[in-house]
Protein backbone atom coordinates (compact mmCIF):
# COMPACT_ATOMS: atom_id res chain seq x y z
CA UNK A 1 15.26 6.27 -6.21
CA UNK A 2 14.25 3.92 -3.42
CA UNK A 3 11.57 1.11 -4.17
CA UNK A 4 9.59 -0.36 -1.61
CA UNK A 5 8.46 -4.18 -2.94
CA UNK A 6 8.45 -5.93 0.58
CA UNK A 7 6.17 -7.78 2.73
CA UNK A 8 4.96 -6.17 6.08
CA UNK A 9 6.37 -8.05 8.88
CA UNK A 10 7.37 -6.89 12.47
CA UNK A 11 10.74 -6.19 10.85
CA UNK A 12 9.64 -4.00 8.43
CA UNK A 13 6.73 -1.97 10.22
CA UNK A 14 7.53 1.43 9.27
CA UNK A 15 10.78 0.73 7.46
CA UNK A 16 10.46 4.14 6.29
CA UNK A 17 10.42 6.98 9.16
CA UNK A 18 11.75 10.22 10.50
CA UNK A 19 14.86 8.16 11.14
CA UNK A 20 15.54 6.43 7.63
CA UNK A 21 14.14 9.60 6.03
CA UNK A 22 17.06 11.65 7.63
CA UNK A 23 19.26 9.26 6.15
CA UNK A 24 18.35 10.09 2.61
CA UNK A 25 20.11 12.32 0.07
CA UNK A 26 18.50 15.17 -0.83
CA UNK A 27 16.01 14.71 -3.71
CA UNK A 28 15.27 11.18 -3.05
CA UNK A 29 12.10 9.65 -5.01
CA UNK A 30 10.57 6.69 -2.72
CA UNK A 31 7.87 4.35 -4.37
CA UNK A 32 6.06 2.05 -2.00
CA UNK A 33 4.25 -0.89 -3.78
CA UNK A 34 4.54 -3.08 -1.08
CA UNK A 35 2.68 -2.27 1.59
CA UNK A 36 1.04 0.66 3.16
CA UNK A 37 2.46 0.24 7.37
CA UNK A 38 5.96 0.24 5.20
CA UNK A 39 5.91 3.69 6.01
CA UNK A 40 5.53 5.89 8.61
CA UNK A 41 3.07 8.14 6.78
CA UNK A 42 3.10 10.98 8.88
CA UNK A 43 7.36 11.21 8.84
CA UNK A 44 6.73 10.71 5.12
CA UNK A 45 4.30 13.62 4.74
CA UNK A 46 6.54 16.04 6.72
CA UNK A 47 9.97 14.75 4.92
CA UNK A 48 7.98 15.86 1.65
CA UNK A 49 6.71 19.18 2.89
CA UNK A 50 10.13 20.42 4.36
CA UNK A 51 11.47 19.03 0.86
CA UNK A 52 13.60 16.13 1.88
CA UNK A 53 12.22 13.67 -0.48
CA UNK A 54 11.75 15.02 -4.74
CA UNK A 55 8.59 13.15 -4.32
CA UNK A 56 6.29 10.07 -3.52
CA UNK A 57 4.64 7.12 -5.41
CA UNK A 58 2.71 4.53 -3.96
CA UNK A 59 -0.54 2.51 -4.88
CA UNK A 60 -0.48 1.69 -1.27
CA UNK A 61 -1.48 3.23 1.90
CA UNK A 62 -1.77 1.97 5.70
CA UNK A 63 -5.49 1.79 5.69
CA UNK A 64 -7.63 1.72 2.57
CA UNK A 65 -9.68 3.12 1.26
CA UNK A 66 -7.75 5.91 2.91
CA UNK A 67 -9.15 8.09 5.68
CA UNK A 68 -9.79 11.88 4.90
CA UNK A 69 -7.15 12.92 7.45
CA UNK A 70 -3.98 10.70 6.08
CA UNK A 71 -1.69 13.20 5.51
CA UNK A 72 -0.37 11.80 2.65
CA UNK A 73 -3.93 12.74 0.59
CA UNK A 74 -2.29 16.52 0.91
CA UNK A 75 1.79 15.64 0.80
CA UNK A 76 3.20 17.74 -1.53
CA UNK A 77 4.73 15.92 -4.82
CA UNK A 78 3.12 12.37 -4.30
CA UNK A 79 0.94 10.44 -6.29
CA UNK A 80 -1.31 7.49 -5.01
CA UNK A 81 -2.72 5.32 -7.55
CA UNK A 82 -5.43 2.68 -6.62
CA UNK A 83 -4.30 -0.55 -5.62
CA UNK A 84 -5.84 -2.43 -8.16
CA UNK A 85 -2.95 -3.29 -10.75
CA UNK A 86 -4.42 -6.57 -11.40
CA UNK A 87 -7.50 -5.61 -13.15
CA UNK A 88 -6.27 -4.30 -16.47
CA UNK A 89 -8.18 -5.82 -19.13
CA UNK A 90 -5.01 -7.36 -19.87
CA UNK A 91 -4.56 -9.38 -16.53
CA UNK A 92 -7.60 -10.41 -15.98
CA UNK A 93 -7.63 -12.32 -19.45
CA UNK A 94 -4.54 -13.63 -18.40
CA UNK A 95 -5.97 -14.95 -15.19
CA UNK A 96 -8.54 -16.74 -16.62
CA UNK A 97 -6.48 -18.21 -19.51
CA UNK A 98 -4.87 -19.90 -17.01
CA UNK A 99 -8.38 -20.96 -15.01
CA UNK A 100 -9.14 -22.88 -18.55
CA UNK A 101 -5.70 -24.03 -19.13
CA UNK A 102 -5.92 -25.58 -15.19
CA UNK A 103 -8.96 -27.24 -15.47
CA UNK A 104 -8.32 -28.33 -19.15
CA UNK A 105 -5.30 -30.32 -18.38
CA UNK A 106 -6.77 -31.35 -14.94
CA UNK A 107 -9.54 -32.70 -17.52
CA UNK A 108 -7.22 -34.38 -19.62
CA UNK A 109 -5.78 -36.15 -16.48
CA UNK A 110 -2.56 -34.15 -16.61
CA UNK A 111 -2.90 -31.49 -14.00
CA UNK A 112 -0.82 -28.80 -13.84
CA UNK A 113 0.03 -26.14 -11.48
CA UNK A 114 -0.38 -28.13 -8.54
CA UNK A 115 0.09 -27.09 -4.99
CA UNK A 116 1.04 -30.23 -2.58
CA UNK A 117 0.49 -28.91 0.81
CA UNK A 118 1.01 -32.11 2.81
């Protein structure tokens, strides 16, 4: 099980290709959370299809919402969730707990949370 939870830089601009994907035992699961141009989404899709990989997870792709032609819409054994993991009713009561916690204590002359950026 490999985990994708990185930032896209020019380091890691299709970490995951034909190369790396060669690399990998057989049966490998890969879950990309991160971001989409992590992978090489057309080395992906075939590394699926000849079976390299077990499978695919990701609620991330390079461009979204994702074109009709991405071939990982049609990849064998992969699931793509929405990117929207944040807006459970859950989190988004969270989120503005801490809006009224802010600007209570900012209020009360005892701010909290602050950011310094000088």
């Amino acid at each position: 099980m490999i985990t994708l939870h990185c930032p896209l830089t020019p380091q890691t601009d299709k970490l995951i290709n034909a190369n790396t994907i060669k690399k990998l035992k057989p049966g490998a699961w890969l879950i990309n959370t991160g971001r989409g141009g992590l992978i090489d989404e057309a080395a992906l899709a075939a590394g699926l299809a000849e079976g390299k990989l077990a499978g695919y997870g990701a609620d991330v792709l390079s461009s979204e919402p994702p074109s009709p032609d991405n071939p990982l819409i049609s990849a064998p054994n992969t699931v793509i969730t929405p990117h929207i993991a944040w807006a459970s009713v859950e989190a988004r009561q969270r989120l503005m707990n801490g809006v009224v916690e802010n600007l209570q204590a900012y209020l009360s002359g005892t701010p909290q949370n602050v950011v310094n950026a000088s």
